[in-house]
PDB file of N, CA and C in Angstrom:
ATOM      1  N   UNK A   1       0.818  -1.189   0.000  1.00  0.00           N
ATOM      2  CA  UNK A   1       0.000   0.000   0.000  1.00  0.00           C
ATOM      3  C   UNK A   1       0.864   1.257   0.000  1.00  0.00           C
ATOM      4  N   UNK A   2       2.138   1.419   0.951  1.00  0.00           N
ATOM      5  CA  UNK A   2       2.722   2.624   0.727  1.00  0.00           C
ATOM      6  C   UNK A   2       3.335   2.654  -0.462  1.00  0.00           C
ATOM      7  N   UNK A   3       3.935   1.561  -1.589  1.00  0.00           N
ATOM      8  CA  UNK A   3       4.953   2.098  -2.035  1.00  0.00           C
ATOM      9  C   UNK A   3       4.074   2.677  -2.952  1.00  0.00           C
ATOM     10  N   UNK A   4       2.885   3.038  -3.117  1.00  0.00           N
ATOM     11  CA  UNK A   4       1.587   3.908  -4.266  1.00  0.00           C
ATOM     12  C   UNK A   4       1.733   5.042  -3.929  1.00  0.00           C
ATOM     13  N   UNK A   5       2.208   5.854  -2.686  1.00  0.00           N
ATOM     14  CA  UNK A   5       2.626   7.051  -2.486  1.00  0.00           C
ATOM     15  C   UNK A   5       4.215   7.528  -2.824  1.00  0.00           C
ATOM     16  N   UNK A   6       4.286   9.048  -2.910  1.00  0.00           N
ATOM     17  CA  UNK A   6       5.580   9.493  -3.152  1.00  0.00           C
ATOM     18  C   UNK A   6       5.660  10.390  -3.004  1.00  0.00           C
ATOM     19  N   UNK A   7       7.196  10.940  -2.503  1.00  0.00           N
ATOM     20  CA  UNK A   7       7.559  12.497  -2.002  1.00  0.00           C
ATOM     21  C   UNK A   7       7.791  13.464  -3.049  1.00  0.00           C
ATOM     22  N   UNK A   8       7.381  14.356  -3.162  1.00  0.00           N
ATOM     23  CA  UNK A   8       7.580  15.164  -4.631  1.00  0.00           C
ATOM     24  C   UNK A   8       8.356  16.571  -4.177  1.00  0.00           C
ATOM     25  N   UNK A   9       9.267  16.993  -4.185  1.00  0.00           N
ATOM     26  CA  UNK A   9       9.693  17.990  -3.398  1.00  0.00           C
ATOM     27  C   UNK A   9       8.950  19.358  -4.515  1.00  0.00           C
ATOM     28  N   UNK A  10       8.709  20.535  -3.494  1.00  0.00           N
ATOM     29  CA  UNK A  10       7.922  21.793  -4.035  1.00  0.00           C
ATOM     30  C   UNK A  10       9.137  22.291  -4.892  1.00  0.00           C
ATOM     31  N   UNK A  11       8.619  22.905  -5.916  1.00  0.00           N
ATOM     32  CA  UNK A  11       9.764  23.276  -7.058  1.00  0.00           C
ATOM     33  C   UNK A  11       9.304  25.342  -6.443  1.00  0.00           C
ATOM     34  N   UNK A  12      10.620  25.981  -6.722  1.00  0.00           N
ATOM     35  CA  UNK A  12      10.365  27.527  -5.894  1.00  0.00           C
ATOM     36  C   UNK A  12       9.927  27.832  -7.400  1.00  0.00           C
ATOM     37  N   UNK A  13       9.136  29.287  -7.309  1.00  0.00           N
ATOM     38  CA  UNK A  13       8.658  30.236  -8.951  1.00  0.00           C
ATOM     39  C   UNK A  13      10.375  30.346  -9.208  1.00  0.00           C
ATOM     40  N   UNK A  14      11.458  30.320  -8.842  1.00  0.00           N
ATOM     41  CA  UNK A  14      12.431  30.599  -9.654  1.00  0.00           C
ATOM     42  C   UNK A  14      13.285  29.366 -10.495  1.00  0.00           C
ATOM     43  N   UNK A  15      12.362  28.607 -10.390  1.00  0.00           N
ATOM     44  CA  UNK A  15      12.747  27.100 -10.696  1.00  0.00           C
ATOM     45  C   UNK A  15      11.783  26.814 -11.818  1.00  0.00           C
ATOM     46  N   UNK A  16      10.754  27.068 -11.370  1.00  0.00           N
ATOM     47  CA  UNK A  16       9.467  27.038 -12.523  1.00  0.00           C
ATOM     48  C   UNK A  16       9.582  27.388 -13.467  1.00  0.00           C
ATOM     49  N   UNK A  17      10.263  28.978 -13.642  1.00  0.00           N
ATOM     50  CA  UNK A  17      10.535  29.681 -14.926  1.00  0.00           C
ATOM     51  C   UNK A  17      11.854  28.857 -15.827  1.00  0.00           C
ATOM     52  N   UNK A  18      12.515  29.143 -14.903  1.00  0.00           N
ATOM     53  CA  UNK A  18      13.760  28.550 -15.649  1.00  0.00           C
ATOM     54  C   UNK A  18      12.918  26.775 -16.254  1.00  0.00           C
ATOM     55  N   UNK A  19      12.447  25.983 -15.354  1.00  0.00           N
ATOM     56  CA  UNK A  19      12.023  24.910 -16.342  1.00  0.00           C
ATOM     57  C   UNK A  19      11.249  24.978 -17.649  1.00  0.00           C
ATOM     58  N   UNK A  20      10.376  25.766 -17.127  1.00  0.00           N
ATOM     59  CA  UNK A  20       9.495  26.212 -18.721  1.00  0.00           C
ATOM     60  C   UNK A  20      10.464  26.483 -19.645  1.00  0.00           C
ATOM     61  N   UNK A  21      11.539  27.324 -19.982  1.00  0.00           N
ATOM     62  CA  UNK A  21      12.175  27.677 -20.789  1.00  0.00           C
ATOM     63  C   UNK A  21      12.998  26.780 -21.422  1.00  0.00           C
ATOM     64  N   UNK A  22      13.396  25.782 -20.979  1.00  0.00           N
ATOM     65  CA  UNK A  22      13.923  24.593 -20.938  1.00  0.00           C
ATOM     66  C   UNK A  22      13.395  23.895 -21.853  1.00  0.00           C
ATOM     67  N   UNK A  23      11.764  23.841 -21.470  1.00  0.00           N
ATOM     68  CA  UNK A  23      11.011  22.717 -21.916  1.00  0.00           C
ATOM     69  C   UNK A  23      10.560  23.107 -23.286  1.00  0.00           C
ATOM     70  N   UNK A  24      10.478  24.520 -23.815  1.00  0.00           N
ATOM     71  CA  UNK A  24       9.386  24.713 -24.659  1.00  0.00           C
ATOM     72  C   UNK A  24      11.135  24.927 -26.431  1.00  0.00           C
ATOM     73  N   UNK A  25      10.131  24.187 -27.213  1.00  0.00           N
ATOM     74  CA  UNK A  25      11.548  23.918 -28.640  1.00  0.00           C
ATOM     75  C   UNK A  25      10.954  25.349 -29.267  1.00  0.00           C
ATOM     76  N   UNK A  26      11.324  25.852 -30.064  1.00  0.00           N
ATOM     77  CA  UNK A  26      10.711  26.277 -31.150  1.00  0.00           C
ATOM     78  C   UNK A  26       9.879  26.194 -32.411  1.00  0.00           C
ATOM     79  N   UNK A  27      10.345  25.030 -32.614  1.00  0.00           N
ATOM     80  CA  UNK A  27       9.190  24.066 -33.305  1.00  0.00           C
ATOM     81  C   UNK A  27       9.483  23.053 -33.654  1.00  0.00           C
ATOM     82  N   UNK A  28       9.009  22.234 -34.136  1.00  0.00           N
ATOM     83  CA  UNK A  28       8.923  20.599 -34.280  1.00  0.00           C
ATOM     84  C   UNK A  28       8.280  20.179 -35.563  1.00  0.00           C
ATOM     85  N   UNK A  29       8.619  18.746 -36.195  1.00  0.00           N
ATOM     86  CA  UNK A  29       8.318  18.420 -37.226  1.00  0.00           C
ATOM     87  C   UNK A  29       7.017  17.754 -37.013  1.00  0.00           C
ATOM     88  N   UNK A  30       5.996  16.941 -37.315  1.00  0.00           N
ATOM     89  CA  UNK A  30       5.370  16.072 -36.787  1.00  0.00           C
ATOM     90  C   UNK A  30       5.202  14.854 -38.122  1.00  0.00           C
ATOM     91  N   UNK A  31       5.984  13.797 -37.803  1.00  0.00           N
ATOM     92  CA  UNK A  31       5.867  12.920 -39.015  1.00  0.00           C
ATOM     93  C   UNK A  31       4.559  11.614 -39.117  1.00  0.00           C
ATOM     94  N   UNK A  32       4.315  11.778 -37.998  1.00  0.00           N
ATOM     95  CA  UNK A  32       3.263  10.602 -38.066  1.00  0.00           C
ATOM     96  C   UNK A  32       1.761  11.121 -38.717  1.00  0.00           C
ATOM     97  N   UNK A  33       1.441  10.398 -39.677  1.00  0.00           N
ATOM     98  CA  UNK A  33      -0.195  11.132 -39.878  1.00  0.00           C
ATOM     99  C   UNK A  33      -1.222  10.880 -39.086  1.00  0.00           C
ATOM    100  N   UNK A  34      -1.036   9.939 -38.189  1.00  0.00           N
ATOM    101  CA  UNK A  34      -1.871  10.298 -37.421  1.00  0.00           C
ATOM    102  C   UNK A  34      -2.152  11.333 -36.179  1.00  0.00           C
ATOM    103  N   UNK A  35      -1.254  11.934 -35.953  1.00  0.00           N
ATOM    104  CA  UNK A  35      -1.324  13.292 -35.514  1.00  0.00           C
ATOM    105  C   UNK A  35      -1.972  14.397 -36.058  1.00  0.00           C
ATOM    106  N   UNK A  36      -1.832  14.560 -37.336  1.00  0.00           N
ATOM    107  CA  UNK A  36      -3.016  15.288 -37.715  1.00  0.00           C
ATOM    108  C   UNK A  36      -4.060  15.561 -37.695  1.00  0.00           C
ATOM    109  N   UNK A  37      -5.350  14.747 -36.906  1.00  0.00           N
ATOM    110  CA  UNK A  37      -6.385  15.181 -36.604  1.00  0.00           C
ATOM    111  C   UNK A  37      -6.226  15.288 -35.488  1.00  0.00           C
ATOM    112  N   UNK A  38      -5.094  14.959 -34.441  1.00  0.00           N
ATOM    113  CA  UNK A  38      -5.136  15.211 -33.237  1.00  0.00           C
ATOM    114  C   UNK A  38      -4.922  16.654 -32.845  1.00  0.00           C
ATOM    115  N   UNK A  39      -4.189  17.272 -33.771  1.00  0.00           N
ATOM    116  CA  UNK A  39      -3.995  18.618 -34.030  1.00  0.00           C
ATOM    117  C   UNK A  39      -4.933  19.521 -34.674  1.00  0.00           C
ATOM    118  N   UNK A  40      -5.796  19.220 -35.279  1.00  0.00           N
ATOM    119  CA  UNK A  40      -6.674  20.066 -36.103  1.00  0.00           C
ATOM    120  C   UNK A  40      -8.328  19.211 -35.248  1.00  0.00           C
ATOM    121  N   UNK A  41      -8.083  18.708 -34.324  1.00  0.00           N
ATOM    122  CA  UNK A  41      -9.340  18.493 -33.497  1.00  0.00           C
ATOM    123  C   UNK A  41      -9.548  19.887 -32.949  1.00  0.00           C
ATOM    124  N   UNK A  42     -10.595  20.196 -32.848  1.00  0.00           N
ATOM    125  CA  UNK A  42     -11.568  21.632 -32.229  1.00  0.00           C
ATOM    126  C   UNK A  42     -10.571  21.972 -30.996  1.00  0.00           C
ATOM    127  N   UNK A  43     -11.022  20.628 -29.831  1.00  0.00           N
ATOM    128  CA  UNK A  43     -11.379  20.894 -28.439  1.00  0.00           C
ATOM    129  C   UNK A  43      -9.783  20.720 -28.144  1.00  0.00           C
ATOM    130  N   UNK A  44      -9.227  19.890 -28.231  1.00  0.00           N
ATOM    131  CA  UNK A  44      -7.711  19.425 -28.170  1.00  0.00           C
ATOM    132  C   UNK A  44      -6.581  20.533 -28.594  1.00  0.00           C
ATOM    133  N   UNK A  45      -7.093  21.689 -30.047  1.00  0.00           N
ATOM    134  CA  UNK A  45      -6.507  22.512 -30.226  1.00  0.00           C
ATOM    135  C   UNK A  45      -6.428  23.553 -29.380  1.00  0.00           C
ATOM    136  N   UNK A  46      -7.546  23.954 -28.866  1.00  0.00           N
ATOM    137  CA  UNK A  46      -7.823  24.824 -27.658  1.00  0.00           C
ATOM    138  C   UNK A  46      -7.171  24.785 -26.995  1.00  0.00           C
ATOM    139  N   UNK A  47      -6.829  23.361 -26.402  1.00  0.00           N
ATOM    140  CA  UNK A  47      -5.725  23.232 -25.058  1.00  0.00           C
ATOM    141  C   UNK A  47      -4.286  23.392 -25.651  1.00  0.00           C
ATOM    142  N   UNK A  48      -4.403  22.780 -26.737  1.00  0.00           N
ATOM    143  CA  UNK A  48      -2.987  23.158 -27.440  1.00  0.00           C
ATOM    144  C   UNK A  48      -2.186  24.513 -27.016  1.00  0.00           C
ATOM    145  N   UNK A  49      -3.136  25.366 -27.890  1.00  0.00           N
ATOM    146  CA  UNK A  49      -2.547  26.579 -27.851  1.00  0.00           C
ATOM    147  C   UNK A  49      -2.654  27.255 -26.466  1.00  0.00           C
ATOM    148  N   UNK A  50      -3.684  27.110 -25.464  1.00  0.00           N
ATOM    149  CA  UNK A  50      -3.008  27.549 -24.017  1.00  0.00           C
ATOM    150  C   UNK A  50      -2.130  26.676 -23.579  1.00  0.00           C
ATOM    151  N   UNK A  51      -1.392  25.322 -23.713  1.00  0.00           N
ATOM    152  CA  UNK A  51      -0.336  24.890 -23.297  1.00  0.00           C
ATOM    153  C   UNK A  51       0.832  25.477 -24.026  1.00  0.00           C
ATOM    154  N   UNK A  52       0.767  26.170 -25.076  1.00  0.00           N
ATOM    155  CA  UNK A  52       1.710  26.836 -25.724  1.00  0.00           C
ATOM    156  C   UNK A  52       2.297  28.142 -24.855  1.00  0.00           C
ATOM    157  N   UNK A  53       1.600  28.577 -24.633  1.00  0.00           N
ATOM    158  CA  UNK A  53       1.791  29.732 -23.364  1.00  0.00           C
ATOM    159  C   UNK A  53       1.815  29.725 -22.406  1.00  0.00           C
ATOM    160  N   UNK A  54       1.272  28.634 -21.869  1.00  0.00           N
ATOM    161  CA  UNK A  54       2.197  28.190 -20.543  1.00  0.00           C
ATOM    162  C   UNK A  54       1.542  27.131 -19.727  1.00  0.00           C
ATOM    163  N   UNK A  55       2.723  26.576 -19.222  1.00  0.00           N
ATOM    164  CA  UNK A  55       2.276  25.435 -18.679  1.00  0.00           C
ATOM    165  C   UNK A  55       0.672  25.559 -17.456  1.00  0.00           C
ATOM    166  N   UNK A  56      -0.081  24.477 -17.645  1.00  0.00           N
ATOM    167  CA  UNK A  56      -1.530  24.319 -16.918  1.00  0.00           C
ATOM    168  C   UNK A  56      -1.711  23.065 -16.161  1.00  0.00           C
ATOM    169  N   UNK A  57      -2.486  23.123 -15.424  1.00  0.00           N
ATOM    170  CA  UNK A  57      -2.820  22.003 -14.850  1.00  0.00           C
ATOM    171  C   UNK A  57      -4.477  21.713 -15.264  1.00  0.00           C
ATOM    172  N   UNK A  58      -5.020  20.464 -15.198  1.00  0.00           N
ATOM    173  CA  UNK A  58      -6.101  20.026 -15.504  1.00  0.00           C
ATOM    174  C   UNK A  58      -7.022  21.186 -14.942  1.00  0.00           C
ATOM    175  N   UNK A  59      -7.175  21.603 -13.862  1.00  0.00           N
ATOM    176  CA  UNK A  59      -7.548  22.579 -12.840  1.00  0.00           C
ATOM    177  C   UNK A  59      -7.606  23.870 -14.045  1.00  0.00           C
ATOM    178  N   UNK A  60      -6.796  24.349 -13.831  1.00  0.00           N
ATOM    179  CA  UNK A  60      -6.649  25.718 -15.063  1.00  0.00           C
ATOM    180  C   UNK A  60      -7.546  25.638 -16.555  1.00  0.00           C
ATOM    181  N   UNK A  61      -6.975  24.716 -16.810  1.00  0.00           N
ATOM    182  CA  UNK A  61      -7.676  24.449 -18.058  1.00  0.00           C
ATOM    183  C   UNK A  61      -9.552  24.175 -18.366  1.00  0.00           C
ATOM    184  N   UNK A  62      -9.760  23.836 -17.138  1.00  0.00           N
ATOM    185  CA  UNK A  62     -11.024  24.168 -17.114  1.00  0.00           C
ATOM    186  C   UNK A  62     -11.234  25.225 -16.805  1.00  0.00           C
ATOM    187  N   UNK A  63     -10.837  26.259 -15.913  1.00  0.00           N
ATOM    188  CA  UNK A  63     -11.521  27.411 -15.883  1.00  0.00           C
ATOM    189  C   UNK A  63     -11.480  28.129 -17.123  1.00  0.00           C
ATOM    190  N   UNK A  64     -10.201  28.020 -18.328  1.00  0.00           N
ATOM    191  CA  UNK A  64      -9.866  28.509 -19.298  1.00  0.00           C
ATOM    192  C   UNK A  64     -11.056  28.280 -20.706  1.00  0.00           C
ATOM    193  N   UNK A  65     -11.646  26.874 -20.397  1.00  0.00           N
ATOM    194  CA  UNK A  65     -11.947  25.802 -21.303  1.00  0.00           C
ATOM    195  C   UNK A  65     -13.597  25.961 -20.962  1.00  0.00           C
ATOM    196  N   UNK A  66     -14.193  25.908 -19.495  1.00  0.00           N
ATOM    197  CA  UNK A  66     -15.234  25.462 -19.807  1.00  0.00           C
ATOM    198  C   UNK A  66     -15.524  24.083 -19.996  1.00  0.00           C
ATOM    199  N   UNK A  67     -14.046  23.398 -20.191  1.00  0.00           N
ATOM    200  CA  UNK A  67     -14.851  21.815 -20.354  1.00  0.00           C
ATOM    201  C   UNK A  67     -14.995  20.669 -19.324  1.00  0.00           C
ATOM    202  N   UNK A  68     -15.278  19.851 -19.036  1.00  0.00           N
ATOM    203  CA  UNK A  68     -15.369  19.219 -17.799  1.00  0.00           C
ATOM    204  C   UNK A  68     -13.848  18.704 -17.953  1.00  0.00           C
ATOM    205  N   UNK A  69     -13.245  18.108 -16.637  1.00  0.00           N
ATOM    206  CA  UNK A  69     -11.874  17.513 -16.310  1.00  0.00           C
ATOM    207  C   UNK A  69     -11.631  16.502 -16.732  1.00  0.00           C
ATOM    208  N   UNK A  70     -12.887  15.393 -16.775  1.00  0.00           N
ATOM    209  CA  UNK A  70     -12.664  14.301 -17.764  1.00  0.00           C
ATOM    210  C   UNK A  70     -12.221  14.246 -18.886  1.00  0.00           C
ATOM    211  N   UNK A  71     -13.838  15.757 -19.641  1.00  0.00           N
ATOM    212  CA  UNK A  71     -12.570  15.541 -21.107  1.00  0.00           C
ATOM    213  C   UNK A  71     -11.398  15.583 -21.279  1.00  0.00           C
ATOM    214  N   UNK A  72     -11.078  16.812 -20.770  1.00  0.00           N
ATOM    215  CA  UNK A  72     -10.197  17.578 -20.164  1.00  0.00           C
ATOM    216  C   UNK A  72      -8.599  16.454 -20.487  1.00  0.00           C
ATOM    217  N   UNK A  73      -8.977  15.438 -19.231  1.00  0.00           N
ATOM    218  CA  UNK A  73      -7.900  14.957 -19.221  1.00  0.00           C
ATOM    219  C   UNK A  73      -7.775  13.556 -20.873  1.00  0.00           C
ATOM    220  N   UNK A  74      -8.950  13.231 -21.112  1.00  0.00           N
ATOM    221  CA  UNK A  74      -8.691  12.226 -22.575  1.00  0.00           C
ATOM    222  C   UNK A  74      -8.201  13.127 -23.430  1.00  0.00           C
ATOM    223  N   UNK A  75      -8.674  14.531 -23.946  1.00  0.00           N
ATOM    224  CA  UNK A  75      -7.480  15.167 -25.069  1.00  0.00           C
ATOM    225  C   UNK A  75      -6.484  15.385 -24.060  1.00  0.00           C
ATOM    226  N   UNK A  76      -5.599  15.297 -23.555  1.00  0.00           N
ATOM    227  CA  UNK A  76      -4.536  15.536 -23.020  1.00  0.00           C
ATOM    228  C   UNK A  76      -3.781  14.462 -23.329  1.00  0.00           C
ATOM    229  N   UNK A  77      -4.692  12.943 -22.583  1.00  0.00           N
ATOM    230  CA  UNK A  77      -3.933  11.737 -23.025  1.00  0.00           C
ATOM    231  C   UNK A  77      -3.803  11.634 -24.460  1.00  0.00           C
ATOM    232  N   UNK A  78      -4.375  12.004 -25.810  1.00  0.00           N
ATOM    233  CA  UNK A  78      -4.161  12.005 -26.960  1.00  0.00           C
ATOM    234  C   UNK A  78      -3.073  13.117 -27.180  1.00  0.00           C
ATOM    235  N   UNK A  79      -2.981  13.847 -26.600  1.00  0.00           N
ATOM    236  CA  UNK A  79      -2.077  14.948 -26.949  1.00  0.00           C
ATOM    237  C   UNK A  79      -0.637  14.352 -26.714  1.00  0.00           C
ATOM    238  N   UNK A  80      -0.607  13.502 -25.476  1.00  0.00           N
ATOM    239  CA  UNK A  80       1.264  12.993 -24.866  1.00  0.00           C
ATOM    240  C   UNK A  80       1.221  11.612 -25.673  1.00  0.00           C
ATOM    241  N   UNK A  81       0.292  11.010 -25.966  1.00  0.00           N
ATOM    242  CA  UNK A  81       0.434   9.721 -26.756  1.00  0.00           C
ATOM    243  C   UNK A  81       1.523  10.244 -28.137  1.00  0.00           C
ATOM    244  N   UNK A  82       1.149  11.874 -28.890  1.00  0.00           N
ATOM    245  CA  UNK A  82       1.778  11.607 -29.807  1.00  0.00           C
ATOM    246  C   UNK A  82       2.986  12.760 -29.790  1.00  0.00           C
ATOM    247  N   UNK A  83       3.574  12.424 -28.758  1.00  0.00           N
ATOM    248  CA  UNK A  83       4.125  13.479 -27.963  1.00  0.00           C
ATOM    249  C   UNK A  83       4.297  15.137 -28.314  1.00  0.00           C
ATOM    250  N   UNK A  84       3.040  15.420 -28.169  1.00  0.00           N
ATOM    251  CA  UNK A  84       2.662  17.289 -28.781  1.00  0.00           C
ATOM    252  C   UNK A  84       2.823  17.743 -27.353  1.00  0.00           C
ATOM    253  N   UNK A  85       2.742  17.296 -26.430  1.00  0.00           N
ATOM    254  CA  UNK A  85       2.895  18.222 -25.791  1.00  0.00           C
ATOM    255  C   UNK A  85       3.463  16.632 -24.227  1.00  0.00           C
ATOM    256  N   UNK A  86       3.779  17.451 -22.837  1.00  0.00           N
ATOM    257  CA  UNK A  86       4.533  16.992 -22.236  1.00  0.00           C
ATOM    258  C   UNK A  86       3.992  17.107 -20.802  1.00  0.00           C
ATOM    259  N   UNK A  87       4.689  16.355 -19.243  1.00  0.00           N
ATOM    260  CA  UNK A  87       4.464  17.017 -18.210  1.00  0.00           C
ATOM    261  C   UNK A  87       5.512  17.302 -17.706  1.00  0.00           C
ATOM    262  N   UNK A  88       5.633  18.778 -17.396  1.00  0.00           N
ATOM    263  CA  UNK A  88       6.506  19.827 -17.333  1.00  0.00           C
ATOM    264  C   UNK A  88       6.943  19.343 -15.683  1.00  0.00           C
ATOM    265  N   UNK A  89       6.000  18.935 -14.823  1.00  0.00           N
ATOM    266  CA  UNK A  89       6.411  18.839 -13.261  1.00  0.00           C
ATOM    267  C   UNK A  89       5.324  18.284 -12.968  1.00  0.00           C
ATOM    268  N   UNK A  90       5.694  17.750 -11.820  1.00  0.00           N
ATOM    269  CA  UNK A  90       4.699  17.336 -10.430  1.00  0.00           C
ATOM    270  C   UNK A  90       4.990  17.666  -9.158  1.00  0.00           C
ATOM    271  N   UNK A  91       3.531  18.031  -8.707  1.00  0.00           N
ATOM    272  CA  UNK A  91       3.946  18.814  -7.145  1.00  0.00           C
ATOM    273  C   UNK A  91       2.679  19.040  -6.381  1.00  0.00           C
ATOM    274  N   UNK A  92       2.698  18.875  -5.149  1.00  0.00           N
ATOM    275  CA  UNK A  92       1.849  18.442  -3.969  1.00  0.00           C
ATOM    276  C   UNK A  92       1.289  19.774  -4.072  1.00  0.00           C
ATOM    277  N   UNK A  93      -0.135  19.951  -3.631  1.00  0.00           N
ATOM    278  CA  UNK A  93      -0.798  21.015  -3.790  1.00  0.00           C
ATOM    279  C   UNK A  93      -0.613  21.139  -2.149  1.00  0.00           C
ATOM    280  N   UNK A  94      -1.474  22.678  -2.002  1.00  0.00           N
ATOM    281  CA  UNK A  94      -1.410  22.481  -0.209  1.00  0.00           C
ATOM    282  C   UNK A  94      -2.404  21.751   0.346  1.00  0.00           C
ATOM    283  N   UNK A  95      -3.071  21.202  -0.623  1.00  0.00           N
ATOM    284  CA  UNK A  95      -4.318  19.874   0.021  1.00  0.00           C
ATOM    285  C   UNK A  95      -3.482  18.466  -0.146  1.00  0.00           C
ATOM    286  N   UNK A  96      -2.202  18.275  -0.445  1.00  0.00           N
ATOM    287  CA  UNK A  96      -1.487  17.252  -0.745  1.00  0.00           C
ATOM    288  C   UNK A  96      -2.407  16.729  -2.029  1.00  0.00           C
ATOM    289  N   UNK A  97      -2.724  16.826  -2.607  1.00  0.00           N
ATOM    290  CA  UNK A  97      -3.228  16.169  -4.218  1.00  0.00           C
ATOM    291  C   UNK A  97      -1.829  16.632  -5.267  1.00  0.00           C
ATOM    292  N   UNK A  98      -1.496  15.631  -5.662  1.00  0.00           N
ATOM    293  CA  UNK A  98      -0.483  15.434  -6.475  1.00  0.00           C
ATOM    294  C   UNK A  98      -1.471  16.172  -8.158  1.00  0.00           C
ATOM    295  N   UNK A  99      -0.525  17.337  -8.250  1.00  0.00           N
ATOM    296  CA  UNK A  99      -0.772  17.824  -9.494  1.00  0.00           C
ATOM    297  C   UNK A  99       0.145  17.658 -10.601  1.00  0.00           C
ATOM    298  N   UNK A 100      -0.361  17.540 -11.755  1.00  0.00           N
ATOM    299  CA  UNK A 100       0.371  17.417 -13.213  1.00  0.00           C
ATOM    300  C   UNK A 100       0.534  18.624 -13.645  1.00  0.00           C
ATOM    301  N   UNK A 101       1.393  19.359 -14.214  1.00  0.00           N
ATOM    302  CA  UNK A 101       1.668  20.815 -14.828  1.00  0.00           C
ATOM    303  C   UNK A 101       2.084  19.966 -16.349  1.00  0.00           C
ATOM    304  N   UNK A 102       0.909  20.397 -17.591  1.00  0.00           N
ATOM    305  CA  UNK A 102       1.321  19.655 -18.328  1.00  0.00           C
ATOM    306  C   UNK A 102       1.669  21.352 -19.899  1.00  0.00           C
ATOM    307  N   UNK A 103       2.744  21.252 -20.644  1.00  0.00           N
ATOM    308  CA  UNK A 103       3.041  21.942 -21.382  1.00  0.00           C
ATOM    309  C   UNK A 103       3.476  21.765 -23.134  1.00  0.00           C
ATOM    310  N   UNK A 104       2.951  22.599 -23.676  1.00  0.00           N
ATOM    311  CA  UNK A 104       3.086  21.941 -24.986  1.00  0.00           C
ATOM    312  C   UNK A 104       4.587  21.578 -25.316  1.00  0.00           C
ATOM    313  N   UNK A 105       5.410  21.400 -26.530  1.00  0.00           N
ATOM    314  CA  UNK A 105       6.849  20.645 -26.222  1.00  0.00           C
ATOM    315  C   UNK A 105       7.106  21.480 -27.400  1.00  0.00           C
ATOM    316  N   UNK A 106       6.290  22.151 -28.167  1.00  0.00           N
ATOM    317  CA  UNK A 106       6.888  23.769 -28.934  1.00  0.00           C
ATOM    318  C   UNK A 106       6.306  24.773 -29.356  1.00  0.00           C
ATOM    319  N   UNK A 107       6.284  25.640 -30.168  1.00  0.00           N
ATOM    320  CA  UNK A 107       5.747  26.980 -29.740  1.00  0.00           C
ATOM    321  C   UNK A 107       4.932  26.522 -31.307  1.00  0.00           C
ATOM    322  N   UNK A 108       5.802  26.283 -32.085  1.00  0.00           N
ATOM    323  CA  UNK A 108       4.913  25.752 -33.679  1.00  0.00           C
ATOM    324  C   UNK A 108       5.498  24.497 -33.878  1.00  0.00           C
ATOM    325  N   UNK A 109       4.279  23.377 -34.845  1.00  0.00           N
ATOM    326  CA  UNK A 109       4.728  22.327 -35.117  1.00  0.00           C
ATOM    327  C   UNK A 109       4.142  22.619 -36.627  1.00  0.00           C
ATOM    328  N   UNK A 110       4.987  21.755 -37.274  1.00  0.00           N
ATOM    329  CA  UNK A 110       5.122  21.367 -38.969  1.00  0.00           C
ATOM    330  C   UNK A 110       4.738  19.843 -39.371  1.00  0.00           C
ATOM    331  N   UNK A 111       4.377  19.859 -40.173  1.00  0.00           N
ATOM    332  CA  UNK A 111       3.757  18.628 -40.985  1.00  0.00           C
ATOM    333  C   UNK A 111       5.003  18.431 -42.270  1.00  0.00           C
ATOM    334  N   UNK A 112       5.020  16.462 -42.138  1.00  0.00           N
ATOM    335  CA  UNK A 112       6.115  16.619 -43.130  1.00  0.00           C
ATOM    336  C   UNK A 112       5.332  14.642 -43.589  1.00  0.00           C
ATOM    337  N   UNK A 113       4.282  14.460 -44.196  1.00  0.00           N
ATOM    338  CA  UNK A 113       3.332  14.124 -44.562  1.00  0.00           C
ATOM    339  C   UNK A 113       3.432  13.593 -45.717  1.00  0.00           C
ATOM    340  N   UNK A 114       3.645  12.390 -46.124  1.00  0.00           N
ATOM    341  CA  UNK A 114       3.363  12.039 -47.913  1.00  0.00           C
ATOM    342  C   UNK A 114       2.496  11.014 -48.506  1.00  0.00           C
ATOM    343  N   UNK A 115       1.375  11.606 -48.879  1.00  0.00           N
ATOM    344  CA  UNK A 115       0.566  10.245 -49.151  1.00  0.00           C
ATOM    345  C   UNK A 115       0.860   9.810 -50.710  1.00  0.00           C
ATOM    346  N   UNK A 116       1.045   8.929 -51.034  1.00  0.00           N
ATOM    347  CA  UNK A 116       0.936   8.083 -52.095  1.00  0.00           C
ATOM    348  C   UNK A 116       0.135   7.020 -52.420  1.00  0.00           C
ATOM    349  N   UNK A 117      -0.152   7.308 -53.642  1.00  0.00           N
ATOM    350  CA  UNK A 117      -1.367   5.912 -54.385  1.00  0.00           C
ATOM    351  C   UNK A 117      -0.668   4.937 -55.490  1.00  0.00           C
ATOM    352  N   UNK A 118      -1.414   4.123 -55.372  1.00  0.00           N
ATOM    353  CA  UNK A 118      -0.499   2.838 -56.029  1.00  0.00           C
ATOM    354  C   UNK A 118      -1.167   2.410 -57.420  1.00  0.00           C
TER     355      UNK A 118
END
């Protein structure tokens, strides 16, 4: 039963910044096609582009979004499946609930895409 818990040490705001900066590329290729509708989905883009500006937690993103946390969190899991975006940190809230700070992984991504017929 304990080893399901874990110590997460608090990261200071001068640690935070410097990680974000770290984390975020300038842009990225994206070669898989199936990323493409994961990217040009409505609701998923939304979060996109506020994870582009800065890192959120599920929490944030609804107040931003409007959408419930569930969805919330399935486009997210589609979003790290094709790795568009990332989790930047984890860290104990002051209710101890272990939060995700999750951030996109660049500021623009590119398509490099070739369909062929036979």
């Amino acid at each position: 039963m304990w080893d399901q818990f874990r110590v997460v040490k608090k990261v200071s705001q001068k640690d935070n910044k410097k990680e974000e900066k770290l984390q975020l590329r300038e842009e990225i290729t994206l070669t898989d096609p199936c990323a493409v509708p994961i990217i040009f989905h409505e609701k998923k883009g939304q979060i996109l582009k506020l994870l582009i500006k800065k890192e959120m937690t599920i929490i944030d993103l609804k107040h931003a979004t409007g959408m419930n946390p569930g969805t919330i969190k399935r486009h997210l899991d589609d979003l790290l499946l094709y790795k568009i975006i990332s989790i930047s940190k984890e860290q104990l809230s002051e209710y101890s609930i272990m939060m995700k700070y999750y951030r996109a992984v660049a500021k623009k991504f590119n398509f490099n895409i070739t369909w062929t017929g036979n």
